[in-house]
C-alpha atoms as a PDB file:
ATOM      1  CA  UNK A   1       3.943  -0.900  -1.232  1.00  0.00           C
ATOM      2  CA  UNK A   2       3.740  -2.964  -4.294  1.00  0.00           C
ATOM      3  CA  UNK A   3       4.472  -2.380  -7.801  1.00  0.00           C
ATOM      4  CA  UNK A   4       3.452   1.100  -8.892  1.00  0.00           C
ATOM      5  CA  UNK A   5       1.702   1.763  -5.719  1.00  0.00           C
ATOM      6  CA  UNK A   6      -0.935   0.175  -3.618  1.00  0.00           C
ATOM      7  CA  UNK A   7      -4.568   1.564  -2.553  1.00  0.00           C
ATOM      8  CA  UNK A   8      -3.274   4.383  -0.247  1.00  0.00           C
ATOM      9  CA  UNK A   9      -6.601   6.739   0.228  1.00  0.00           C
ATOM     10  CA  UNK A  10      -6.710  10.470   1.305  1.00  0.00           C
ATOM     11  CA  UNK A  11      -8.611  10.596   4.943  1.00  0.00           C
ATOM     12  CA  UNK A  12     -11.212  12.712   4.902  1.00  0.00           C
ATOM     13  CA  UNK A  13     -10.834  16.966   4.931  1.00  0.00           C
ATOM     14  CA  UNK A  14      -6.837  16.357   5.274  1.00  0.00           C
ATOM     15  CA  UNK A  15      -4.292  17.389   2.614  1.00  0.00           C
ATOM     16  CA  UNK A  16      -6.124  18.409  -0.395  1.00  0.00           C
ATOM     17  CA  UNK A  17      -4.066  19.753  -2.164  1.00  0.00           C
ATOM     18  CA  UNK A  18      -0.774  19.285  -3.609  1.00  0.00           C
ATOM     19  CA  UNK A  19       0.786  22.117  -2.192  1.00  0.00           C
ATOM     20  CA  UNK A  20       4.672  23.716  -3.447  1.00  0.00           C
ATOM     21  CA  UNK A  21       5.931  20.682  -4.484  1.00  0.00           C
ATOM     22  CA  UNK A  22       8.566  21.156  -7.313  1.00  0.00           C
ATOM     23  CA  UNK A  23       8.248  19.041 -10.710  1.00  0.00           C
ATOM     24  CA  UNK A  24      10.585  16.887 -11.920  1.00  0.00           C
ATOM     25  CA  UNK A  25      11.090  14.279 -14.385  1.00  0.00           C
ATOM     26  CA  UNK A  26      12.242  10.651 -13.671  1.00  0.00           C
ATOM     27  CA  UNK A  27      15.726  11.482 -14.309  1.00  0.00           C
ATOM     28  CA  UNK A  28      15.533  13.224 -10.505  1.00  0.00           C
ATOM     29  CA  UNK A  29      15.061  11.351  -7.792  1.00  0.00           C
ATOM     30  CA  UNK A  30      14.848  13.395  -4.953  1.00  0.00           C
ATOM     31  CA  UNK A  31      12.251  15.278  -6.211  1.00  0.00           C
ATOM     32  CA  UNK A  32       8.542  14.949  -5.429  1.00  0.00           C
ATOM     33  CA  UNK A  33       6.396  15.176  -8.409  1.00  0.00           C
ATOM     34  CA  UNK A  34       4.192  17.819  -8.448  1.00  0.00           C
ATOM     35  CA  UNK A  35       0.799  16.356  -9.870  1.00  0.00           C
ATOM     36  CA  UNK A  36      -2.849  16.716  -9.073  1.00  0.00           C
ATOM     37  CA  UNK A  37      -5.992  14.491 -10.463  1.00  0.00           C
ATOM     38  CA  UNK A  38      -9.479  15.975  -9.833  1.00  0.00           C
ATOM     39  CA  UNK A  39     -12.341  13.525 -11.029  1.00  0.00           C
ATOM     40  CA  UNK A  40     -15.701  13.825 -11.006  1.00  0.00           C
ATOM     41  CA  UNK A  41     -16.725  10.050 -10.792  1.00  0.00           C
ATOM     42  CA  UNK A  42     -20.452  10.960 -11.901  1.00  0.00           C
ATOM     43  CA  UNK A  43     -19.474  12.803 -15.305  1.00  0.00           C
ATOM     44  CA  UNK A  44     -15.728  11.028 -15.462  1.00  0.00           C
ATOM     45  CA  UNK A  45     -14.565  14.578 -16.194  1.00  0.00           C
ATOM     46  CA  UNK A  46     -10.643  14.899 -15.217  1.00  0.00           C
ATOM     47  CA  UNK A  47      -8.625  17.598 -14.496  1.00  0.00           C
ATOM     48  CA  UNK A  48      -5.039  16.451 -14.373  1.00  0.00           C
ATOM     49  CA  UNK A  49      -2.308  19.501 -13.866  1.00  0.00           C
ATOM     50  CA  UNK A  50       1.417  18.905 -13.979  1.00  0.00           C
ATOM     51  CA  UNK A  51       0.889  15.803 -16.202  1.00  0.00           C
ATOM     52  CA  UNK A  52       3.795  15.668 -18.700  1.00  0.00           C
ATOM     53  CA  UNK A  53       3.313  14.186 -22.856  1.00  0.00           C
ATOM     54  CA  UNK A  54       5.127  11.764 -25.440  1.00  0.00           C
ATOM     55  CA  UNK A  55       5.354   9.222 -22.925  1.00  0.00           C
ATOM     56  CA  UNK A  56       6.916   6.830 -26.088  1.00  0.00           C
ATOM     57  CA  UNK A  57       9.719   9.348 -27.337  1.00  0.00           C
ATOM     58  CA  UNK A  58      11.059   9.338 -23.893  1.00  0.00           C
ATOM     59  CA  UNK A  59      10.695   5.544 -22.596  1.00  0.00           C
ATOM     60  CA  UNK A  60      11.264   2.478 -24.303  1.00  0.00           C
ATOM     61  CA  UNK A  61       9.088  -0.505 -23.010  1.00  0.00           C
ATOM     62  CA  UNK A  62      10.299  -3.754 -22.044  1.00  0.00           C
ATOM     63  CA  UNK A  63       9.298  -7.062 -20.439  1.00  0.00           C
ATOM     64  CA  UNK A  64       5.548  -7.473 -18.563  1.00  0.00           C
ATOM     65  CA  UNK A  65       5.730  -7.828 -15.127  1.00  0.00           C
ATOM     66  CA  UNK A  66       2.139  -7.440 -13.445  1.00  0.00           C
ATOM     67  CA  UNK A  67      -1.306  -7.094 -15.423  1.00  0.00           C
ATOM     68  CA  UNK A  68      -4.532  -5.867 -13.905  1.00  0.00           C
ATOM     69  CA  UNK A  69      -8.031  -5.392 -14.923  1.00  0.00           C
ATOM     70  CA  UNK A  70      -7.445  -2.374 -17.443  1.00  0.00           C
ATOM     71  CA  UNK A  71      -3.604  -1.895 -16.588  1.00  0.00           C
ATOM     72  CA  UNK A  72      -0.764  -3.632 -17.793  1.00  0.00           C
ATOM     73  CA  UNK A  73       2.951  -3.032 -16.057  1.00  0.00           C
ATOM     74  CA  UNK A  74       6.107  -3.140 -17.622  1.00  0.00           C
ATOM     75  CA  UNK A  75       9.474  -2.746 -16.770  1.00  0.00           C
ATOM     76  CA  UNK A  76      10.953   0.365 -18.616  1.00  0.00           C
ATOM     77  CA  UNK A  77      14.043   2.471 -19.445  1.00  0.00           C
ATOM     78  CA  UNK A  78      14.381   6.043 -19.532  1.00  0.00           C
ATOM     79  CA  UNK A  79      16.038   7.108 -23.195  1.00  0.00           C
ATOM     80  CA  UNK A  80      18.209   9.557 -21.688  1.00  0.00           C
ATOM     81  CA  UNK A  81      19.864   7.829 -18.510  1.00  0.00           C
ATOM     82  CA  UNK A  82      18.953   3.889 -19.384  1.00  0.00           C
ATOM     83  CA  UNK A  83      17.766   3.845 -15.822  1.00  0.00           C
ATOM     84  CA  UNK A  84      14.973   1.112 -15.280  1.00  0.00           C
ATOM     85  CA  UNK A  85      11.373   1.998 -14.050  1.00  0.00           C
ATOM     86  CA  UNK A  86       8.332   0.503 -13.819  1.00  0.00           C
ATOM     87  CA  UNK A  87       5.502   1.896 -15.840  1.00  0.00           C
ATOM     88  CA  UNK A  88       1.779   1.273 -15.236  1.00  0.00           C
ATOM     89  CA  UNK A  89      -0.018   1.154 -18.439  1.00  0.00           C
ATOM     90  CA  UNK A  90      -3.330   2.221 -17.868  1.00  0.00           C
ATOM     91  CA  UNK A  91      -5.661   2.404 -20.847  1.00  0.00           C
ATOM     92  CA  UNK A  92      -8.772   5.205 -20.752  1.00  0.00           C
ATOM     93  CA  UNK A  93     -11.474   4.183 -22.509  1.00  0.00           C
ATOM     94  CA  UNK A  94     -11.817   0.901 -20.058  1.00  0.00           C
ATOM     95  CA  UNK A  95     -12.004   3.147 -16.999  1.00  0.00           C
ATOM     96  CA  UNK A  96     -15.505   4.089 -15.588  1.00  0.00           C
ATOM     97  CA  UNK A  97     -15.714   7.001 -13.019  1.00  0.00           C
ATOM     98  CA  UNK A  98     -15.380   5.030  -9.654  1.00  0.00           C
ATOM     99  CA  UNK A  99     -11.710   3.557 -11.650  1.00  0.00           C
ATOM    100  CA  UNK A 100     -10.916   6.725 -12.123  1.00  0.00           C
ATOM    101  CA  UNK A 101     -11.255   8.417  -8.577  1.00  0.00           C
ATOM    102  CA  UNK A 102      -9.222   5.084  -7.492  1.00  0.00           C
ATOM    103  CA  UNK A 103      -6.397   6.045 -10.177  1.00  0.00           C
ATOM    104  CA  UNK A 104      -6.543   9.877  -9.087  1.00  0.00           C
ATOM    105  CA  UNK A 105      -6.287   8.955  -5.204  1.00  0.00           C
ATOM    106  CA  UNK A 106      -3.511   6.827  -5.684  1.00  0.00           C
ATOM    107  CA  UNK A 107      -1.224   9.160  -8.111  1.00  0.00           C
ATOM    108  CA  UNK A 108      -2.714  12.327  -5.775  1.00  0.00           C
ATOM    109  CA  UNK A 109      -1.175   9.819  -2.605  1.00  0.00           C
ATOM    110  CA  UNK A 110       2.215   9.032  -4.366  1.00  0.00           C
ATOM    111  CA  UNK A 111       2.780  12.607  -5.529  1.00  0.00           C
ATOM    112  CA  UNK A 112       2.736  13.681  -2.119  1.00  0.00           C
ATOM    113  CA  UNK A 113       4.308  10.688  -0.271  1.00  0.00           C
ATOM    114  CA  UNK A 114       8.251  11.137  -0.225  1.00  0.00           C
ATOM    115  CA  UNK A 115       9.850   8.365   1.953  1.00  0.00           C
ATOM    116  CA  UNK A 116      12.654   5.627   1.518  1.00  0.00           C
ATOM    117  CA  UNK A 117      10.047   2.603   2.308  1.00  0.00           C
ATOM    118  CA  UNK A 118       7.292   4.508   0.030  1.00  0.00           C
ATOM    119  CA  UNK A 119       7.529   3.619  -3.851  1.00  0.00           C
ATOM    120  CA  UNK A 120       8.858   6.655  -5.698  1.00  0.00           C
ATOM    121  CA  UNK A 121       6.564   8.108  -8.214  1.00  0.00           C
ATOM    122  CA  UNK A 122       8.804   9.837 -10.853  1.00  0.00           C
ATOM    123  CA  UNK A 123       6.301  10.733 -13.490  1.00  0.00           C
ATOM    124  CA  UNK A 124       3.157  10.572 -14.908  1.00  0.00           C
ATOM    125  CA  UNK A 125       1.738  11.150 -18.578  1.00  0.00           C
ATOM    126  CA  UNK A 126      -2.035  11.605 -19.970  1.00  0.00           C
ATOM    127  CA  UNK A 127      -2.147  10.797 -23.555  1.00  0.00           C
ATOM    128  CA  UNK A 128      -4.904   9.962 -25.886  1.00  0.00           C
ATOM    129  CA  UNK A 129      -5.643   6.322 -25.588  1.00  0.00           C
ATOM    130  CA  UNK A 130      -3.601   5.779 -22.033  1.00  0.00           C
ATOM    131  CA  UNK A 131      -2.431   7.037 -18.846  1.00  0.00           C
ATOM    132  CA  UNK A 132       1.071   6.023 -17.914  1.00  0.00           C
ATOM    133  CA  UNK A 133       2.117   6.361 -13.855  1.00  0.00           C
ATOM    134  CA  UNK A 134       5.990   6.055 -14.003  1.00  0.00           C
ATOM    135  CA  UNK A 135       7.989   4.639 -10.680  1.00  0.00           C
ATOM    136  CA  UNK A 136      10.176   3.098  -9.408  1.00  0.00           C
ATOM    137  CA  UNK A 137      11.665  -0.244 -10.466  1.00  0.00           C
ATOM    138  CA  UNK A 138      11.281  -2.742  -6.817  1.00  0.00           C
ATOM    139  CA  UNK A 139      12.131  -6.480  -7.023  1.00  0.00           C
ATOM    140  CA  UNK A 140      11.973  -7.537  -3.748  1.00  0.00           C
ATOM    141  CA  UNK A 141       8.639  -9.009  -4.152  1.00  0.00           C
ATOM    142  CA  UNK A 142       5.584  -9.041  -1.917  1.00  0.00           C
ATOM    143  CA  UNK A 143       5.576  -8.865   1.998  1.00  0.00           C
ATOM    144  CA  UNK A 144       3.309 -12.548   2.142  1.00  0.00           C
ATOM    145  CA  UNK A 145       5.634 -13.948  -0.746  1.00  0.00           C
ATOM    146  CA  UNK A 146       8.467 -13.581   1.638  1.00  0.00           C
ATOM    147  CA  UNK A 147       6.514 -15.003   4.750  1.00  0.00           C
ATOM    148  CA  UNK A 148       5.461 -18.330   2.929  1.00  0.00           C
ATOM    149  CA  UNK A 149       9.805 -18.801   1.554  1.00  0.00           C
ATOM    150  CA  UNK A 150      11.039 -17.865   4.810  1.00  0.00           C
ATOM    151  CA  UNK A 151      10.468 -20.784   7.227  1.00  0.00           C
ATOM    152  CA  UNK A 152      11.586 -19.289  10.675  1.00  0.00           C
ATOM    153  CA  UNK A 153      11.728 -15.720  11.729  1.00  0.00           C
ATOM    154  CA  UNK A 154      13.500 -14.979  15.077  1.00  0.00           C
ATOM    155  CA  UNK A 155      12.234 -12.108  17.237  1.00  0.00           C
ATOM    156  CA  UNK A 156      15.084  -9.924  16.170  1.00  0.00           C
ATOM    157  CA  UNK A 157      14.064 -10.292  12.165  1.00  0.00           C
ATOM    158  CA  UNK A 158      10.366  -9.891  13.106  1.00  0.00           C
ATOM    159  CA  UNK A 159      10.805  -6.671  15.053  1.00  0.00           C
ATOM    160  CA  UNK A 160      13.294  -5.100  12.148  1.00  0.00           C
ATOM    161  CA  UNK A 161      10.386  -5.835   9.788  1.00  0.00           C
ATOM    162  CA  UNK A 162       7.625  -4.679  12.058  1.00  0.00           C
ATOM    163  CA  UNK A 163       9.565  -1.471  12.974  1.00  0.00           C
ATOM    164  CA  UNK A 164       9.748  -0.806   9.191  1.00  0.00           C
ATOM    165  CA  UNK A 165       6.129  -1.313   8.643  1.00  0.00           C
ATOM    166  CA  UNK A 166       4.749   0.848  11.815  1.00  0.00           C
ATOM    167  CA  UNK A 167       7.061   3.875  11.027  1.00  0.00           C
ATOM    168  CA  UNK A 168       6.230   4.049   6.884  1.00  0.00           C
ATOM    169  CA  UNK A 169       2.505   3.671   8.427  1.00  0.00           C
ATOM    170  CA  UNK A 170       2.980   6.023  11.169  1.00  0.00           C
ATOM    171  CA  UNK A 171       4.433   8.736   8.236  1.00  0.00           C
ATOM    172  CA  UNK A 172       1.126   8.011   6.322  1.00  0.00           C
ATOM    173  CA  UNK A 173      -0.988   8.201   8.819  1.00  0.00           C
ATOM    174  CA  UNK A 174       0.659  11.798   9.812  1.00  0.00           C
ATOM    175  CA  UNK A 175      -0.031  13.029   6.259  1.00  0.00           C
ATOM    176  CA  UNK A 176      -3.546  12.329   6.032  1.00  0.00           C
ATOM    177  CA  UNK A 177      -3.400   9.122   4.519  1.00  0.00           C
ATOM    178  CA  UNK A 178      -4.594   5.565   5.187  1.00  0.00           C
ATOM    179  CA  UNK A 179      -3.607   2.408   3.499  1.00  0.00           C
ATOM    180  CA  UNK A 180      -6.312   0.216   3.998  1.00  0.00           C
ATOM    181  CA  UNK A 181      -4.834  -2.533   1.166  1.00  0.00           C
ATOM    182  CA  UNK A 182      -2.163  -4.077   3.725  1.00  0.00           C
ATOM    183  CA  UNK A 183      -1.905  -7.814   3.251  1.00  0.00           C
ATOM    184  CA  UNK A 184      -3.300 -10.582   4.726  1.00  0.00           C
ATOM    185  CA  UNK A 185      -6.118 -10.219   6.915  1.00  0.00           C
ATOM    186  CA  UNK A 186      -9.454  -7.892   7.201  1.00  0.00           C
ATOM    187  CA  UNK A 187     -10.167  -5.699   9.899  1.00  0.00           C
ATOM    188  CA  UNK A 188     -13.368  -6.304  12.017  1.00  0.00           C
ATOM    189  CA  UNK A 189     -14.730  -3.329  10.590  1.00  0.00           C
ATOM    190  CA  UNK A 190     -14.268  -4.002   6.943  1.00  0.00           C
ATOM    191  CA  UNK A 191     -16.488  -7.008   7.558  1.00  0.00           C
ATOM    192  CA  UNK A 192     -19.133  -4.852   8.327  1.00  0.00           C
ATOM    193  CA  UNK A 193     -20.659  -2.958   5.208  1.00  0.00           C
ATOM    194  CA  UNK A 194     -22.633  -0.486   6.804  1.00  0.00           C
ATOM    195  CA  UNK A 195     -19.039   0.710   8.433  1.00  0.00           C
ATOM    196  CA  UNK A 196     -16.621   3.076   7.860  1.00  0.00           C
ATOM    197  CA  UNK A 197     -13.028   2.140   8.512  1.00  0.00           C
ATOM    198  CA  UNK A 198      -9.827   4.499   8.359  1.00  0.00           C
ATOM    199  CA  UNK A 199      -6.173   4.050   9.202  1.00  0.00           C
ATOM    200  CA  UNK A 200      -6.810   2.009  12.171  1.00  0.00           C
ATOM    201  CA  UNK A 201      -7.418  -0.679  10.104  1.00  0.00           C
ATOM    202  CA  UNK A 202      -3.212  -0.929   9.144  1.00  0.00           C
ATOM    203  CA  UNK A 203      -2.692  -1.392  12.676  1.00  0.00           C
ATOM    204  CA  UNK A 204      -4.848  -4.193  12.869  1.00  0.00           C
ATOM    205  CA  UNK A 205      -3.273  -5.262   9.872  1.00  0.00           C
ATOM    206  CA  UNK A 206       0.325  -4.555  10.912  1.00  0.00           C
ATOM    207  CA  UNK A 207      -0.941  -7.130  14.136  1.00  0.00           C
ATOM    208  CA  UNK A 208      -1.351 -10.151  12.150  1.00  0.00           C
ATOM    209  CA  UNK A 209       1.830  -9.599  10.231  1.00  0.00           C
ATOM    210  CA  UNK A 210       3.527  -9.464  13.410  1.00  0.00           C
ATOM    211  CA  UNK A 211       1.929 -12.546  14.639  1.00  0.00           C
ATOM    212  CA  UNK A 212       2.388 -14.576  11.325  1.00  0.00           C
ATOM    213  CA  UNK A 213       5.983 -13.405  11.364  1.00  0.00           C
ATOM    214  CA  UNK A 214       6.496 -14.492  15.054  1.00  0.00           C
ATOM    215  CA  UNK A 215       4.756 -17.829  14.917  1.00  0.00           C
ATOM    216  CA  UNK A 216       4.639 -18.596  11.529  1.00  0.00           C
ATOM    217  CA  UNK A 217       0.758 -19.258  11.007  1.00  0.00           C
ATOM    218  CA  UNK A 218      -2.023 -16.386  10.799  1.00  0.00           C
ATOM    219  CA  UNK A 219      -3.959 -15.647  13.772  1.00  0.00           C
ATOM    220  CA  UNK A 220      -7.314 -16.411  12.176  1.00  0.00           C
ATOM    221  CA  UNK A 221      -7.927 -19.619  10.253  1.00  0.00           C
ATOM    222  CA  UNK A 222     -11.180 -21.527   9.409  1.00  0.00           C
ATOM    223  CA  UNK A 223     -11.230 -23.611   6.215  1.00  0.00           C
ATOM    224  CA  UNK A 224     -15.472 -21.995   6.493  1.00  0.00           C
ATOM    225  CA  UNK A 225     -15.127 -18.617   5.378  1.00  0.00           C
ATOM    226  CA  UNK A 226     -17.944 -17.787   7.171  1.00  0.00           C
ATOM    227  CA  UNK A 227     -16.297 -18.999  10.629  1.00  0.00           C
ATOM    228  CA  UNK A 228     -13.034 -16.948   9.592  1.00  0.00           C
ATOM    229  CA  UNK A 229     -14.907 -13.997   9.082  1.00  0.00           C
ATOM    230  CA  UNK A 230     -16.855 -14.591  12.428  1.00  0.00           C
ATOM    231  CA  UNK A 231     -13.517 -15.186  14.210  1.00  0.00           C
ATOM    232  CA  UNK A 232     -12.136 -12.018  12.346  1.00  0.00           C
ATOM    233  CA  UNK A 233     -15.657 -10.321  14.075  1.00  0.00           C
ATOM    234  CA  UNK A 234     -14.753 -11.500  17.496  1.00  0.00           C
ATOM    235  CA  UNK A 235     -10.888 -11.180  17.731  1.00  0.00           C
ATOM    236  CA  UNK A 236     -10.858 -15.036  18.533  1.00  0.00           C
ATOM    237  CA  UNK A 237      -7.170 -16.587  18.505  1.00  0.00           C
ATOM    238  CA  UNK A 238      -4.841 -17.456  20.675  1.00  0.00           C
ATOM    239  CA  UNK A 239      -0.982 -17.578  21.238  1.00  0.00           C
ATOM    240  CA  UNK A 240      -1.299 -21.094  20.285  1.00  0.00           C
ATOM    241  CA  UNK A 241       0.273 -24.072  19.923  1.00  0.00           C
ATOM    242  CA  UNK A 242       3.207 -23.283  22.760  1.00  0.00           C
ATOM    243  CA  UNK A 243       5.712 -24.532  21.049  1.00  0.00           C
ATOM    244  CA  UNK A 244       5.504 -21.947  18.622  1.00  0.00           C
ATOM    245  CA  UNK A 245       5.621 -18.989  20.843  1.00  0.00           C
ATOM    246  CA  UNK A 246       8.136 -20.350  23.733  1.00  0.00           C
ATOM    247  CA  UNK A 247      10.539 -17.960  22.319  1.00  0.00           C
ATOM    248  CA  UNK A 248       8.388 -14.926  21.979  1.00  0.00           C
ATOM    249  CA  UNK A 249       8.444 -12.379  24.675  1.00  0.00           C
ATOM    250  CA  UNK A 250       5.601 -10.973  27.056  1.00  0.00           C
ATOM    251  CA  UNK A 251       6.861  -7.643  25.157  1.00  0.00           C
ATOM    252  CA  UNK A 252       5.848  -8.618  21.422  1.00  0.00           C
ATOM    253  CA  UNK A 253       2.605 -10.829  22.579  1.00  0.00           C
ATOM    254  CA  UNK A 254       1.206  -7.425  24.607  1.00  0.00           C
ATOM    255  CA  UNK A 255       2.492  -5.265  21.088  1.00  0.00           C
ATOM    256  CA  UNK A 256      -0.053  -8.117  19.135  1.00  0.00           C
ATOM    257  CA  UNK A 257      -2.902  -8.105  21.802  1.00  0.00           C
ATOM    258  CA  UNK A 258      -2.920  -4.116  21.450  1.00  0.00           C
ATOM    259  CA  UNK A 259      -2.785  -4.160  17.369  1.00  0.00           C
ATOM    260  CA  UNK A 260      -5.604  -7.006  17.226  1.00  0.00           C
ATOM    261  CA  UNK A 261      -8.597  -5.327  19.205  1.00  0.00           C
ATOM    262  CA  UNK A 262     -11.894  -5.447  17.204  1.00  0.00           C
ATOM    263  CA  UNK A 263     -12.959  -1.690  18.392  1.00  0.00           C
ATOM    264  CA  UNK A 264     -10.435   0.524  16.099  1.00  0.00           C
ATOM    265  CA  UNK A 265     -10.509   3.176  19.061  1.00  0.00           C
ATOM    266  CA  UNK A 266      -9.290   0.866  21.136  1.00  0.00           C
ATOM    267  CA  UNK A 267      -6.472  -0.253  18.705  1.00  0.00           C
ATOM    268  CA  UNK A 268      -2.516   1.360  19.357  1.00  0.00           C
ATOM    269  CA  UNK A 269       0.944   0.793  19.019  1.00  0.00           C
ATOM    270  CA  UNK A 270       4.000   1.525  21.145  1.00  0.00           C
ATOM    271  CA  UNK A 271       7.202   2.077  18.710  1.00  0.00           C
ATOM    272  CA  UNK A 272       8.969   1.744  21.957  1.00  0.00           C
ATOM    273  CA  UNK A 273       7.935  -2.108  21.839  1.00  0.00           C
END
């Protein structure tokens, strides 16, 4: 879910709070972390409990390998086992209150989320200057990364990958959580401002991965942006050209046609597909 977590967000008046989760260090894998970030974006006032200190005398740094707007992440080792991690860098006093409700939501999410297709959060230190979240180390790279170097996909890979996605979704969904962040295309509903959108937006989501993955091109396209987003609006595309999709059953066209309708109530997902 990217490197040290992507925008999971907390639906509303579900799971909040940490509950009897044991802490651990990194050096325990199996182990949620038990961690909890209040904010009050208004005042930037933040309550942190189960946060642990001297990040540096227990970690040793290494090489860069993603940078943000006020983050930096680097690939780390623990001192004691010389097991790699991945440590977001975070540093305070370029955070306003709205960046840090995002950073509390997503270190509440990860504390709580324990699954094997869910990046592993292992720590997490508040220090003077910085905040450092402590994962996982993942090199497999990024979902759309793969789609562009992979030039065919047969139904069998695309339904592995799909079945992957809708089940880590369908665990997130089940604890209170939405995504929202999942690459490449908008919802309907995200295009309109004045709307709130939940976790039926991953399913529309999960839809155009499916199609790209079955096809190989996304199911909206305008070089316009405006047109793209209009398309987007409307739920125009097609299973189109034929030659792309003579291989691709009724089965995982009906699965695509059900992910990509532009009412989220109307929007579901058979695993049985």
């Amino acid at each position: 879910m990217g490197c040290c977590g992507s925008r999971i967000v907390n639906e509303p008046d579900e799971f909040d709070d940490v509950g009897d989760i044991p802490h651990v260090h990194a050096e325990d894998a199996d182990v949620a972390v038990k961690l909890s970030i209040d904010v009050d974006p208004s005042t930037k006032a933040v309550l942190i409990v189960g946060a642990s200190s001297d990040f540096h005398l227990k970690y040793t740094l290494g090489d860069v390998i993603g940078k943000g707007g006020f983050s930096i992440v680097y690939k780390a080792v623990l001192k004691a086992s010389g097991v790699e991690y991945a440590v977001k860098c975070i540093q305070r006093d370029k955070l306003d209150g709205d960046d840090l409700a995002r950073m509390a939501a997503e270190v509440n999410a990860l504390a709580q989320l324990k699954h094997p297709n869910i990046l592993h959060l292992f720590d997490f230190f508040a220090e003077e200057h910085f905040y450092y979240i402590v994962t996982e180390y993942l090199q497999g790279g990024e979902l759309f990364q793969r789609l562009i170097e992979k030039t065919y996909y047969t139904q069998q890979d695309a339904k592995n990958v799909v079945r992957t996605l809708l089940e880590t979704i369908q665990y997130c969904h089940a604890k209170g959580f939405a995504h929202r962040d999942l690459k490449v295309y908008l919802a309907p509903e995200i295009l309109h401002l004045d709307t709130p959108y939940g976790k039926e937006c991953d399913i529309w989501s999960i839809g155009v991965i499916t199609f790209m993955l079955l096809s190989g091109c996304p199911p909206f396209y305008d070089e316009n942006v405006g047109q793209l987003y209009s398309k987007i609006k409307c739920g125009q595309y097609a299973f189109e050209p034929a030659y792309y999709w003579s291989h691709v059953s009724h089965d995982a066209k009906h699965l695509i046609s059900c992910m990509l309708q532009v009412h989220p109530s109307d929007r579901y997902y058979d695993m049985c597909s």
